[in-house]
PDB file of N, CA and C in Angstrom:
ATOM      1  N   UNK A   1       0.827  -1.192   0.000  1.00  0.00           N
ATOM      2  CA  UNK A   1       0.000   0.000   0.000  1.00  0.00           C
ATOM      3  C   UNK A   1       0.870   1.255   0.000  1.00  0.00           C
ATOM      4  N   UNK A   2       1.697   0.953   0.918  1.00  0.00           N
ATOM      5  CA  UNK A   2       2.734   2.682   0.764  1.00  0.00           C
ATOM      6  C   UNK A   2       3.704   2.692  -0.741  1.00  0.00           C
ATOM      7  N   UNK A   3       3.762   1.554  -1.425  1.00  0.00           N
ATOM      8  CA  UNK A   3       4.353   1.547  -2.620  1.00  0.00           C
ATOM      9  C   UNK A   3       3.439   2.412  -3.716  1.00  0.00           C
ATOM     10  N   UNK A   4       1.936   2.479  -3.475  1.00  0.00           N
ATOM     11  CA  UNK A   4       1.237   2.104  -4.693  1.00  0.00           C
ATOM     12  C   UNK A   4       1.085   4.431  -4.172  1.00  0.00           C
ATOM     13  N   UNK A   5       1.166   4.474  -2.848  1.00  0.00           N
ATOM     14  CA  UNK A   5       1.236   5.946  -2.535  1.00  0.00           C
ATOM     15  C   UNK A   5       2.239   6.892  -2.476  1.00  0.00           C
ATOM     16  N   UNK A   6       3.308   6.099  -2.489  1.00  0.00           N
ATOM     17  CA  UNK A   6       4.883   6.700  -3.163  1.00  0.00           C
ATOM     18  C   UNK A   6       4.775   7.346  -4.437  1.00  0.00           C
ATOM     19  N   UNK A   7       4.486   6.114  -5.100  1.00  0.00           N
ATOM     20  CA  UNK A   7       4.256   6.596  -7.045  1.00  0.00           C
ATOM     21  C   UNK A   7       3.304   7.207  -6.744  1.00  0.00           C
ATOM     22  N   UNK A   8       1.875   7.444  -6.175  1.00  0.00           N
ATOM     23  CA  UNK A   8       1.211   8.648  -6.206  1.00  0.00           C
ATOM     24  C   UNK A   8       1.520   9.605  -6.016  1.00  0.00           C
ATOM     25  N   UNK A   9       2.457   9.890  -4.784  1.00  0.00           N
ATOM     26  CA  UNK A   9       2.766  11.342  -4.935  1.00  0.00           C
ATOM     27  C   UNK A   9       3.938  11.800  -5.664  1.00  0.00           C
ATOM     28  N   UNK A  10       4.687  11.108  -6.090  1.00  0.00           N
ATOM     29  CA  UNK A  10       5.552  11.417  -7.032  1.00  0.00           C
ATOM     30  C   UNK A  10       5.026  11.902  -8.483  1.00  0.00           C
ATOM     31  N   UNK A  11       3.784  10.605  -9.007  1.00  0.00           N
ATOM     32  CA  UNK A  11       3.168  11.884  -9.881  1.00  0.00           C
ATOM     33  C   UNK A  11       2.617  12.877  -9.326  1.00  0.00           C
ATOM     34  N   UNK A  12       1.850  13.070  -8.499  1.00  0.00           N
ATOM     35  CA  UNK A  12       1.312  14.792  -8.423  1.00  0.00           C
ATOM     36  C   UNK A  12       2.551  15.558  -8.032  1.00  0.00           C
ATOM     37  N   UNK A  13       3.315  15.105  -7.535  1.00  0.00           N
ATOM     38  CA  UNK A  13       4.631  16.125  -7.274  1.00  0.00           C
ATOM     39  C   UNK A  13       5.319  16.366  -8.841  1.00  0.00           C
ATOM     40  N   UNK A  14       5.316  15.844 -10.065  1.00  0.00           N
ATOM     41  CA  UNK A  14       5.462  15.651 -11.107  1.00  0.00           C
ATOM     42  C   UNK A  14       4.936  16.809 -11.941  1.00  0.00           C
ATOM     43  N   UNK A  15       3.824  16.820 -11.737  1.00  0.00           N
ATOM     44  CA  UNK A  15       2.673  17.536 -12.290  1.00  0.00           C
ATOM     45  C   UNK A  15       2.800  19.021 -11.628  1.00  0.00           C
ATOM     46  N   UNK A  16       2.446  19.114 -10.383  1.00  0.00           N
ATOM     47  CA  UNK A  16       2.477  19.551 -10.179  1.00  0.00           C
ATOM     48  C   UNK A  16       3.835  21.367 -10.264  1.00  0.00           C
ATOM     49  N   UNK A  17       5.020  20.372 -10.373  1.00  0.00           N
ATOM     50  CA  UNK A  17       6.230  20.987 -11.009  1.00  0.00           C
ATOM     51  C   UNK A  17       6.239  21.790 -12.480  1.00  0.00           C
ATOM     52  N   UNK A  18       5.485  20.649 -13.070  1.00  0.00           N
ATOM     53  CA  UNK A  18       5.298  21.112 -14.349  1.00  0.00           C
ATOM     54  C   UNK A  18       4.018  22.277 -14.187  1.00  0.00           C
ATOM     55  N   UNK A  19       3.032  22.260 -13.904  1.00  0.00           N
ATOM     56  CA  UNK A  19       2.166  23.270 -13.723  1.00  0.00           C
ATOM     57  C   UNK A  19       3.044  24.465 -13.255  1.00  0.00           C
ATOM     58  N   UNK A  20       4.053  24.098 -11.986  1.00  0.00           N
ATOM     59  CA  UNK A  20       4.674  25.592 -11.750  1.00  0.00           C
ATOM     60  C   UNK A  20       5.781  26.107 -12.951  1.00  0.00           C
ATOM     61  N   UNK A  21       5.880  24.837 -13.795  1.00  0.00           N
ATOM     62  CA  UNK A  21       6.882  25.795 -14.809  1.00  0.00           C
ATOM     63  C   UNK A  21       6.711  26.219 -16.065  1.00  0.00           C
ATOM     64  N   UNK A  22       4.899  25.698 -16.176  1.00  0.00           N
ATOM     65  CA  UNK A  22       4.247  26.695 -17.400  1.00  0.00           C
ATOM     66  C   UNK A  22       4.038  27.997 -16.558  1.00  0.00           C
ATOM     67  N   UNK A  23       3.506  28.096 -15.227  1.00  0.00           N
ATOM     68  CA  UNK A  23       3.267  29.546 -14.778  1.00  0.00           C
ATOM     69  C   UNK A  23       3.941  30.381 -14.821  1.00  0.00           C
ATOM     70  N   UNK A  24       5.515  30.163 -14.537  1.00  0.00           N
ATOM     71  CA  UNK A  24       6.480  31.125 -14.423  1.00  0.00           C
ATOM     72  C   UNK A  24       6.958  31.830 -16.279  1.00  0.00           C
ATOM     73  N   UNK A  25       6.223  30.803 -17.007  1.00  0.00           N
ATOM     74  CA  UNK A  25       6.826  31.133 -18.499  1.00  0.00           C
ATOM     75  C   UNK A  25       5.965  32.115 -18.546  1.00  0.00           C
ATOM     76  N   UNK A  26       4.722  32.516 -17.961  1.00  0.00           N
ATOM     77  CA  UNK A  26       3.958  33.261 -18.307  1.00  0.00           C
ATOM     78  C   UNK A  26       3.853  34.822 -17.681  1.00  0.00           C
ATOM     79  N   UNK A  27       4.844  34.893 -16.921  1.00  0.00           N
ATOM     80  CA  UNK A  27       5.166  36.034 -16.059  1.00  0.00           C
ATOM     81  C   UNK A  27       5.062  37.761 -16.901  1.00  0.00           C
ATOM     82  N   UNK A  28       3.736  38.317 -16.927  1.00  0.00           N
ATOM     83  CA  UNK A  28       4.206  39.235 -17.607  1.00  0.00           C
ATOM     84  C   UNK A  28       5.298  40.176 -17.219  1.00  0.00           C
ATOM     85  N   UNK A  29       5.753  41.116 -18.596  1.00  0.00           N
ATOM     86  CA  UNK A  29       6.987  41.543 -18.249  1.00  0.00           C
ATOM     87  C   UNK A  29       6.645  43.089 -17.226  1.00  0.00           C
ATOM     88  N   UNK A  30       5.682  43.396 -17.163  1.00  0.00           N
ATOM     89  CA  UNK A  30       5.186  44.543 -16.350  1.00  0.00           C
ATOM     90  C   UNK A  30       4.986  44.693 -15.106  1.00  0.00           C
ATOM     91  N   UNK A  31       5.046  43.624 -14.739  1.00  0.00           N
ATOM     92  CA  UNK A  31       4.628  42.817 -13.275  1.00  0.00           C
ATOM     93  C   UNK A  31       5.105  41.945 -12.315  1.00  0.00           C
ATOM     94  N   UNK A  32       4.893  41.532 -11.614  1.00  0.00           N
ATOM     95  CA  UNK A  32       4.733  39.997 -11.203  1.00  0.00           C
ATOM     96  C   UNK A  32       3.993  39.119 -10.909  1.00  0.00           C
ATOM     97  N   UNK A  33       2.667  39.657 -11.691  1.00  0.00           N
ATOM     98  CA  UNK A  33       1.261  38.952 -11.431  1.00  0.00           C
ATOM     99  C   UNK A  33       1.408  37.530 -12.397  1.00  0.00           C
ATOM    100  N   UNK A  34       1.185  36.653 -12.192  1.00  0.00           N
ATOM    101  CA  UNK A  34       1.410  35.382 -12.791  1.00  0.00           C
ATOM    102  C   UNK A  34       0.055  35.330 -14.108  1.00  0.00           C
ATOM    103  N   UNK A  35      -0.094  35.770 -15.138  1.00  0.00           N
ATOM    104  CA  UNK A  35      -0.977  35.706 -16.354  1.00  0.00           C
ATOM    105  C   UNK A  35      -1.162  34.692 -17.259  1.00  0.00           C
ATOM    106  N   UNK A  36      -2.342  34.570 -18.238  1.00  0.00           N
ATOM    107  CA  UNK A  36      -1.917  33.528 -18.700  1.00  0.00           C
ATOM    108  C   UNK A  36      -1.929  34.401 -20.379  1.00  0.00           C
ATOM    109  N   UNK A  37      -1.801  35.271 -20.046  1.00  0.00           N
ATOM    110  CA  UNK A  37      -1.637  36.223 -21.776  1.00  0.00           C
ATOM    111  C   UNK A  37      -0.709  37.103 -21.474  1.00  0.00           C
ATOM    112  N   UNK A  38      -0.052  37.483 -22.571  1.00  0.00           N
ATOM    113  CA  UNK A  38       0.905  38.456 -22.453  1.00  0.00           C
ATOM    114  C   UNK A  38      -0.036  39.793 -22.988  1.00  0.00           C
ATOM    115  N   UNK A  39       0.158  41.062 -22.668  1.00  0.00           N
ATOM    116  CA  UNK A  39      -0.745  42.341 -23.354  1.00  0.00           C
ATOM    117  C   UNK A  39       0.304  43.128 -24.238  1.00  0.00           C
ATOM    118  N   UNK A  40      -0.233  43.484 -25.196  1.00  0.00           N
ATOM    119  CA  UNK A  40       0.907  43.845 -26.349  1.00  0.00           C
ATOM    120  C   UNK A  40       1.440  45.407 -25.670  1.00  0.00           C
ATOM    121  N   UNK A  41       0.718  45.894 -24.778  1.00  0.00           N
ATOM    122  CA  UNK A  41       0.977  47.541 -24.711  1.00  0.00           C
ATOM    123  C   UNK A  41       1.299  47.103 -23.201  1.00  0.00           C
ATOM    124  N   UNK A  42       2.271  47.909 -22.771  1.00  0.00           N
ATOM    125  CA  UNK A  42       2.907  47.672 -21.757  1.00  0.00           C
ATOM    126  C   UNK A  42       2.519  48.883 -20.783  1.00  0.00           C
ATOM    127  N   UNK A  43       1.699  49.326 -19.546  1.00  0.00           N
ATOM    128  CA  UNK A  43       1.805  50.048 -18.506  1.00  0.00           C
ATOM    129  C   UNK A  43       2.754  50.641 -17.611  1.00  0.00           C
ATOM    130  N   UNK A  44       2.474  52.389 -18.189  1.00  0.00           N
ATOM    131  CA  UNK A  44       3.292  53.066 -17.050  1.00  0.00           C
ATOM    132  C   UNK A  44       3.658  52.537 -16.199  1.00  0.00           C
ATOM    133  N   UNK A  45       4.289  53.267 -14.726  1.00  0.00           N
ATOM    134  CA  UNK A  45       3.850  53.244 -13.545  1.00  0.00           C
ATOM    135  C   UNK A  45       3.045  53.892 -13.244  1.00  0.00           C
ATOM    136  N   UNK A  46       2.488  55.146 -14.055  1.00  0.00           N
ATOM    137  CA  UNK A  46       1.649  55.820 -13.611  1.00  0.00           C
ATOM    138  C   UNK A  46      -0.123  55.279 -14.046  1.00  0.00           C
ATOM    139  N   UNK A  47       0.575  54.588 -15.324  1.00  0.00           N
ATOM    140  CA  UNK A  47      -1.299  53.942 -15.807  1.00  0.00           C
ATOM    141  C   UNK A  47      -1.031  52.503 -14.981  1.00  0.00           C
ATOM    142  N   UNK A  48      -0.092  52.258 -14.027  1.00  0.00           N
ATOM    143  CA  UNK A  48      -0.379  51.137 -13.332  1.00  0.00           C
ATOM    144  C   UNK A  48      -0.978  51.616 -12.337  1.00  0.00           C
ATOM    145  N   UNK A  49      -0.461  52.670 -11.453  1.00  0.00           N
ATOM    146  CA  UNK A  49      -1.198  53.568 -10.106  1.00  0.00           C
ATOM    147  C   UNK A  49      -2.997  54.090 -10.568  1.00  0.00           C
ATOM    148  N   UNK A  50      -3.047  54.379 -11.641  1.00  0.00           N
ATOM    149  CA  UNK A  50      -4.228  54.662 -12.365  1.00  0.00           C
ATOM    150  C   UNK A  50      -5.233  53.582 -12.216  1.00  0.00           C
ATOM    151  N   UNK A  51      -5.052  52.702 -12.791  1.00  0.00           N
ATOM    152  CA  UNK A  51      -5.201  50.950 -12.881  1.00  0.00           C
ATOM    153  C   UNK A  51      -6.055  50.702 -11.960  1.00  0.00           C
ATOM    154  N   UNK A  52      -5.357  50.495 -10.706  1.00  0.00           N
ATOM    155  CA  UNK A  52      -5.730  50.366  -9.390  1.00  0.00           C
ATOM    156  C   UNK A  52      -6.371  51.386  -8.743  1.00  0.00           C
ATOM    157  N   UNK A  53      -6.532  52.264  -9.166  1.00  0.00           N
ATOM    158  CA  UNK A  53      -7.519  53.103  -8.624  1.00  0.00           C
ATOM    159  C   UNK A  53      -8.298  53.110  -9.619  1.00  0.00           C
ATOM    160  N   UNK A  54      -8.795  52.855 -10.663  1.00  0.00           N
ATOM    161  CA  UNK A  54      -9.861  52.737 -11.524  1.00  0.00           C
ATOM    162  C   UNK A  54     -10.687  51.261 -11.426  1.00  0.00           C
ATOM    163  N   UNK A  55     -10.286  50.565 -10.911  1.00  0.00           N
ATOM    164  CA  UNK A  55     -10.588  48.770 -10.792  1.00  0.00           C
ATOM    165  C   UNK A  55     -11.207  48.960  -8.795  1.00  0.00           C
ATOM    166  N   UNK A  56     -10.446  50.096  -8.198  1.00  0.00           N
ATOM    167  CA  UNK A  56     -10.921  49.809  -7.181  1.00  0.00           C
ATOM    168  C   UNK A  56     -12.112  50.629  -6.846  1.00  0.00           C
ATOM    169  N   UNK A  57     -12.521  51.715  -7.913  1.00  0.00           N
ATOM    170  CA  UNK A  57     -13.208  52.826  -7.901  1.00  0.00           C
ATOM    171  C   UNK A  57     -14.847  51.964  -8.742  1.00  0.00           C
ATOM    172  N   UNK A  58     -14.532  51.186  -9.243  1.00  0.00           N
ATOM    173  CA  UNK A  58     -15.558  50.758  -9.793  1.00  0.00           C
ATOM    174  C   UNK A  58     -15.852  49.531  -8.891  1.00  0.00           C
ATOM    175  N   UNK A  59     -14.811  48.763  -8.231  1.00  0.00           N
ATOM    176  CA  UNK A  59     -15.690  47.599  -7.521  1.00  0.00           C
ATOM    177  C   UNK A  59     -16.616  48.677  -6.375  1.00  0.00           C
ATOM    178  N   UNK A  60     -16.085  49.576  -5.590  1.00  0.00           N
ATOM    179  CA  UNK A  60     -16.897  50.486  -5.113  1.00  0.00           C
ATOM    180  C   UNK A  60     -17.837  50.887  -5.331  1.00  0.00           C
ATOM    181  N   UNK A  61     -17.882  51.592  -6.349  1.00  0.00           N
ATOM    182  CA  UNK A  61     -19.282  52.150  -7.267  1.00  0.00           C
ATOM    183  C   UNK A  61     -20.534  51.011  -7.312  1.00  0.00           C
ATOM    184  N   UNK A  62     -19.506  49.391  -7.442  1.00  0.00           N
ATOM    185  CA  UNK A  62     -20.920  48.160  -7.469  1.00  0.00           C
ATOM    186  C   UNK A  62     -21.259  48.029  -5.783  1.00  0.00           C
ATOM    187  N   UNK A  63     -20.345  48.333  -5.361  1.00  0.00           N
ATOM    188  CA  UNK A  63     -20.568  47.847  -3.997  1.00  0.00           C
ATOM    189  C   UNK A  63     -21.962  48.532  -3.546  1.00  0.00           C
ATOM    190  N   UNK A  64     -21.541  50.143  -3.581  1.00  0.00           N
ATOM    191  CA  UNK A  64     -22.459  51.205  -3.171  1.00  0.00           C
ATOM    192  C   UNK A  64     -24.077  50.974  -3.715  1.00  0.00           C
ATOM    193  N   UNK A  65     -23.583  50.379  -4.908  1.00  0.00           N
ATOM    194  CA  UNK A  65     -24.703  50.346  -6.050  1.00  0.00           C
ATOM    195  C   UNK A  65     -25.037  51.115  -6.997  1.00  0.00           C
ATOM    196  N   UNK A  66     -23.978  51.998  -7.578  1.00  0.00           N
ATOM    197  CA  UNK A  66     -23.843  53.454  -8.198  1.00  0.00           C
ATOM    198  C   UNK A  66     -24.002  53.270  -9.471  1.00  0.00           C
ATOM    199  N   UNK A  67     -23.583  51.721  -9.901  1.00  0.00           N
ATOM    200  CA  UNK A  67     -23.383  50.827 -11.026  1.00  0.00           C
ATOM    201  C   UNK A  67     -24.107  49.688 -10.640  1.00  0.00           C
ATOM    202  N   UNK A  68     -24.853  48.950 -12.091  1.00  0.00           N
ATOM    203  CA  UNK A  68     -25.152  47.403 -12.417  1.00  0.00           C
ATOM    204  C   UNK A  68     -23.575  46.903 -12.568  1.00  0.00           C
ATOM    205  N   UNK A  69     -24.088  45.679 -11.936  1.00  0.00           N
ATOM    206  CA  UNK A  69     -22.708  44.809 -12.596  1.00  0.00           C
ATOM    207  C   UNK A  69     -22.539  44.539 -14.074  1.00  0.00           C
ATOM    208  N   UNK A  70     -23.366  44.673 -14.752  1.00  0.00           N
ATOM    209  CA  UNK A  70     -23.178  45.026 -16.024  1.00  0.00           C
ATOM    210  C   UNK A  70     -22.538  46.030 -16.481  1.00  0.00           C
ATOM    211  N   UNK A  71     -22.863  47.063 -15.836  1.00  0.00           N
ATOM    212  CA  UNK A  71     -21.340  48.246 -16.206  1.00  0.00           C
ATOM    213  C   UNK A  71     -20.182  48.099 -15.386  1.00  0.00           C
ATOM    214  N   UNK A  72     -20.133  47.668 -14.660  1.00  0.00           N
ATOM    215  CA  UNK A  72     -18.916  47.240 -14.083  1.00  0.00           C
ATOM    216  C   UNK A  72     -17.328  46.054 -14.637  1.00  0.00           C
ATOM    217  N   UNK A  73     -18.393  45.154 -15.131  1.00  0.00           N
ATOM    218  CA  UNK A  73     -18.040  44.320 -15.882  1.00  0.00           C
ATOM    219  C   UNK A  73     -18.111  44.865 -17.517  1.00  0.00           C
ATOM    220  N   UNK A  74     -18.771  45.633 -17.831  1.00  0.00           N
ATOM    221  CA  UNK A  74     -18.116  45.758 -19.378  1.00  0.00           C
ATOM    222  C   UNK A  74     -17.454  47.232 -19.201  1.00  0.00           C
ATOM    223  N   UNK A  75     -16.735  48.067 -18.324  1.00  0.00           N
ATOM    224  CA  UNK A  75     -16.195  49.324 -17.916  1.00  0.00           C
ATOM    225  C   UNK A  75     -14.539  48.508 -17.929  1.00  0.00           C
ATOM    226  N   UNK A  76     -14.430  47.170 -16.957  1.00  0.00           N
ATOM    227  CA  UNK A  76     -13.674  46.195 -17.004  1.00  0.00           C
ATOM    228  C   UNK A  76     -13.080  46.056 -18.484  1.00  0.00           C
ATOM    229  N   UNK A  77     -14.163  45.337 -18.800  1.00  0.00           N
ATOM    230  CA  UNK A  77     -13.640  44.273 -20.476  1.00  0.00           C
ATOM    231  C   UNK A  77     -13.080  45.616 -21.316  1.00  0.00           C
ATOM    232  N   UNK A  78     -13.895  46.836 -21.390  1.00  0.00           N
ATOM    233  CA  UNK A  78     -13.522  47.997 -22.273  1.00  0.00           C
ATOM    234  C   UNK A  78     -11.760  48.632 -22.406  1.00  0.00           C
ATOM    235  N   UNK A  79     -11.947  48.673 -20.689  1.00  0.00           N
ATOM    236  CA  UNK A  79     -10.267  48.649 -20.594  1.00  0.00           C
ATOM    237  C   UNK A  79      -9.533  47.775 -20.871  1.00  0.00           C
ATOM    238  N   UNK A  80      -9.737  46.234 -20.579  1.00  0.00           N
ATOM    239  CA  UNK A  80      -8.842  45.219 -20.986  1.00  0.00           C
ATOM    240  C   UNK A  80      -8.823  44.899 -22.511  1.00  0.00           C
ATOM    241  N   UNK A  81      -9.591  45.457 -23.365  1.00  0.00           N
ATOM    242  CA  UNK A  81      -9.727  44.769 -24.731  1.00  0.00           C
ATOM    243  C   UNK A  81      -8.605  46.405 -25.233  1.00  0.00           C
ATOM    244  N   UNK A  82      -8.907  47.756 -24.456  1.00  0.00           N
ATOM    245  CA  UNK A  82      -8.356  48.852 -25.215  1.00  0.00           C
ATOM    246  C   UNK A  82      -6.643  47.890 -24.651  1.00  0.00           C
ATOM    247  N   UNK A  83      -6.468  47.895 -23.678  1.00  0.00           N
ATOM    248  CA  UNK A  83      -5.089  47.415 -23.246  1.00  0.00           C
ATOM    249  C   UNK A  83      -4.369  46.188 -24.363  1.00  0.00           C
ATOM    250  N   UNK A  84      -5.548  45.230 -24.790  1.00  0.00           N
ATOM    251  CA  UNK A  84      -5.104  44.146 -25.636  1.00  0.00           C
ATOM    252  C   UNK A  84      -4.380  44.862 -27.181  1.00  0.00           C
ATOM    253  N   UNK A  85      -5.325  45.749 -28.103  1.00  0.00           N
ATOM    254  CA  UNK A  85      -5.030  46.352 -28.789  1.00  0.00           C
ATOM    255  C   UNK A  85      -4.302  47.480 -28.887  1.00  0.00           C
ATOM    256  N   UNK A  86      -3.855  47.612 -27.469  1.00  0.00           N
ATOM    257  CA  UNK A  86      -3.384  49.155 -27.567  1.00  0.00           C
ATOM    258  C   UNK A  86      -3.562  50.312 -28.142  1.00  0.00           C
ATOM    259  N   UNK A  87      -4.837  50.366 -27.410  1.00  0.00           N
ATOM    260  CA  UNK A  87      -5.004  51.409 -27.894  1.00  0.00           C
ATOM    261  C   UNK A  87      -4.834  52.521 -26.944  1.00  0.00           C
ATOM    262  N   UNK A  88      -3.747  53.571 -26.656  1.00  0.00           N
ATOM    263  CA  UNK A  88      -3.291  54.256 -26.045  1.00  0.00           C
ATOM    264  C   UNK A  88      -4.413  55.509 -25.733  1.00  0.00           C
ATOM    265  N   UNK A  89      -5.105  56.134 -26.679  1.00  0.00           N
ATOM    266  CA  UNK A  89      -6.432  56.627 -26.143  1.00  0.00           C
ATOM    267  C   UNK A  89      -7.439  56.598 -25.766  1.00  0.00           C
ATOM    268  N   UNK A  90      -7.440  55.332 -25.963  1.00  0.00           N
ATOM    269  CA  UNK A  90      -8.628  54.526 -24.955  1.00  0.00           C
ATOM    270  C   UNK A  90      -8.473  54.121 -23.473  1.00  0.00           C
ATOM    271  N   UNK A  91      -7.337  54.015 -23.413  1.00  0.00           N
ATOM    272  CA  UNK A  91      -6.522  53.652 -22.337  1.00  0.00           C
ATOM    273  C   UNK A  91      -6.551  54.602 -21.338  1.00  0.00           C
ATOM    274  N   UNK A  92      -5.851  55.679 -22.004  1.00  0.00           N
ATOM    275  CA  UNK A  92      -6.107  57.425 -21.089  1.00  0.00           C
ATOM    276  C   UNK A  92      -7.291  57.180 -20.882  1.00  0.00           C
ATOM    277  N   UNK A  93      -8.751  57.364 -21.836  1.00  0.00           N
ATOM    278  CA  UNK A  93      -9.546  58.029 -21.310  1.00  0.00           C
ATOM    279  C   UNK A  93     -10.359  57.343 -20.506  1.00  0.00           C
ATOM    280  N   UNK A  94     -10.103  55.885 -20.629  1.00  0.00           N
ATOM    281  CA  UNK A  94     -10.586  55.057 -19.220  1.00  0.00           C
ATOM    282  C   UNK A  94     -10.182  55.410 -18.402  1.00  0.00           C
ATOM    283  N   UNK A  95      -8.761  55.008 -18.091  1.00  0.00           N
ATOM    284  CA  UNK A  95      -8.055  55.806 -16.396  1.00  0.00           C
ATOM    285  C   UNK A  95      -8.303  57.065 -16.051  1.00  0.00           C
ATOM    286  N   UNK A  96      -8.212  58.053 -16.457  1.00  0.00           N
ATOM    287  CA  UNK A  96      -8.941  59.361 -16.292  1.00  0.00           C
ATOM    288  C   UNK A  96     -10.368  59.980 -16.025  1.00  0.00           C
ATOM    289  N   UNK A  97     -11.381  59.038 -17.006  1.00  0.00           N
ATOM    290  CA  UNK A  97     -12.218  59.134 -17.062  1.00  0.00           C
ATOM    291  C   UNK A  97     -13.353  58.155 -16.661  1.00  0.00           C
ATOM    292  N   UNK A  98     -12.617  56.891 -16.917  1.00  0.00           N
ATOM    293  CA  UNK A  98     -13.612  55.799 -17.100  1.00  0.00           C
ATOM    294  C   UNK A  98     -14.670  55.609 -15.916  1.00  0.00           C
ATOM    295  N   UNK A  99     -14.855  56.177 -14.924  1.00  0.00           N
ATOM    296  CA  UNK A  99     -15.403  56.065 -13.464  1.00  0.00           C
ATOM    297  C   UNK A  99     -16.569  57.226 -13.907  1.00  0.00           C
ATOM    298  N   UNK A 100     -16.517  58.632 -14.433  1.00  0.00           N
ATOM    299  CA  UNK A 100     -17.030  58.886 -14.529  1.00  0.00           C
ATOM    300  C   UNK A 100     -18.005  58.322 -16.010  1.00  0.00           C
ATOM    301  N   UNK A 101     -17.648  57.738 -16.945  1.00  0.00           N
ATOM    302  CA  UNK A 101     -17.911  57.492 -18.508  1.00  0.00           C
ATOM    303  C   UNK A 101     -18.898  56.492 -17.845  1.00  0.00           C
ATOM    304  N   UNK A 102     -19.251  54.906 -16.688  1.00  0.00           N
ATOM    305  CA  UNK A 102     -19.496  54.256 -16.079  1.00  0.00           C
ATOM    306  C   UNK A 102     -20.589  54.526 -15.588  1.00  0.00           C
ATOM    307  N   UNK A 103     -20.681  55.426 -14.763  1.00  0.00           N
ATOM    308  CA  UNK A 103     -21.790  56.128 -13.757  1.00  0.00           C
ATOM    309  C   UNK A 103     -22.700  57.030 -14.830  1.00  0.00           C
ATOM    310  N   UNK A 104     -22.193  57.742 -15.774  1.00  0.00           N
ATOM    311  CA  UNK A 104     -23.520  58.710 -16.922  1.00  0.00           C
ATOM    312  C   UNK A 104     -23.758  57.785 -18.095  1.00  0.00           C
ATOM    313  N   UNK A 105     -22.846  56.367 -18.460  1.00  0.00           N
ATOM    314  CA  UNK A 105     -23.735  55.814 -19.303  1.00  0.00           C
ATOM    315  C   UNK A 105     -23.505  54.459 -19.420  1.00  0.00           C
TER     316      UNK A 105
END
């Protein structure tokens, strides 16, 4: 019985290794948040400080109820799809704006 649980954990210890060494391939270069996409446009520090106060300004806004989670979640996707394409003015005018753009429509 401890034979047949040896080779068990040797595979999940196996696997498990390997799971940690697709994660680390995926390390974006902006960060150290472990991703599983790389984003073609790379963040300030300042549209990273932005970032986080725009992601935390809107879970707020749902919290309060200021927003449907429907705008919350596509205020979200809007920024992450402008970030995918880079699109650099979309980008601004989310972080700048996007809290208010959210709440009037």
């Amino acid at each position: 019985m401890d034979g047949g649980t040896g080779m068990l954990r040797r595979r999940l210890n196996t696997r498990n290794s390997l799971i940690s060494r697709k994660l680390d391939d995926t390390i974006h270069p902006n960060h150290n948040l472990k991703m599983g996409l790389k984003m073609a446009y790379i963040l300030s520090m300042s549209e990273q400080v932005k970032l986080k106060a725009f992601l935390a300004a809107v879970l707020d806004d749902y919290k309060l109820g200021a927003i449907s989670q429907q705008q919350a979640v596509g205020g979200i996707t809007s920024l992450v799809d402008a970030i995918e394409i880079s699109d650099s003015g979309k980008i601004s005018l989310m972080l700048s704006e996007g809290r208010k753009l959210l709440r009037t429509g």
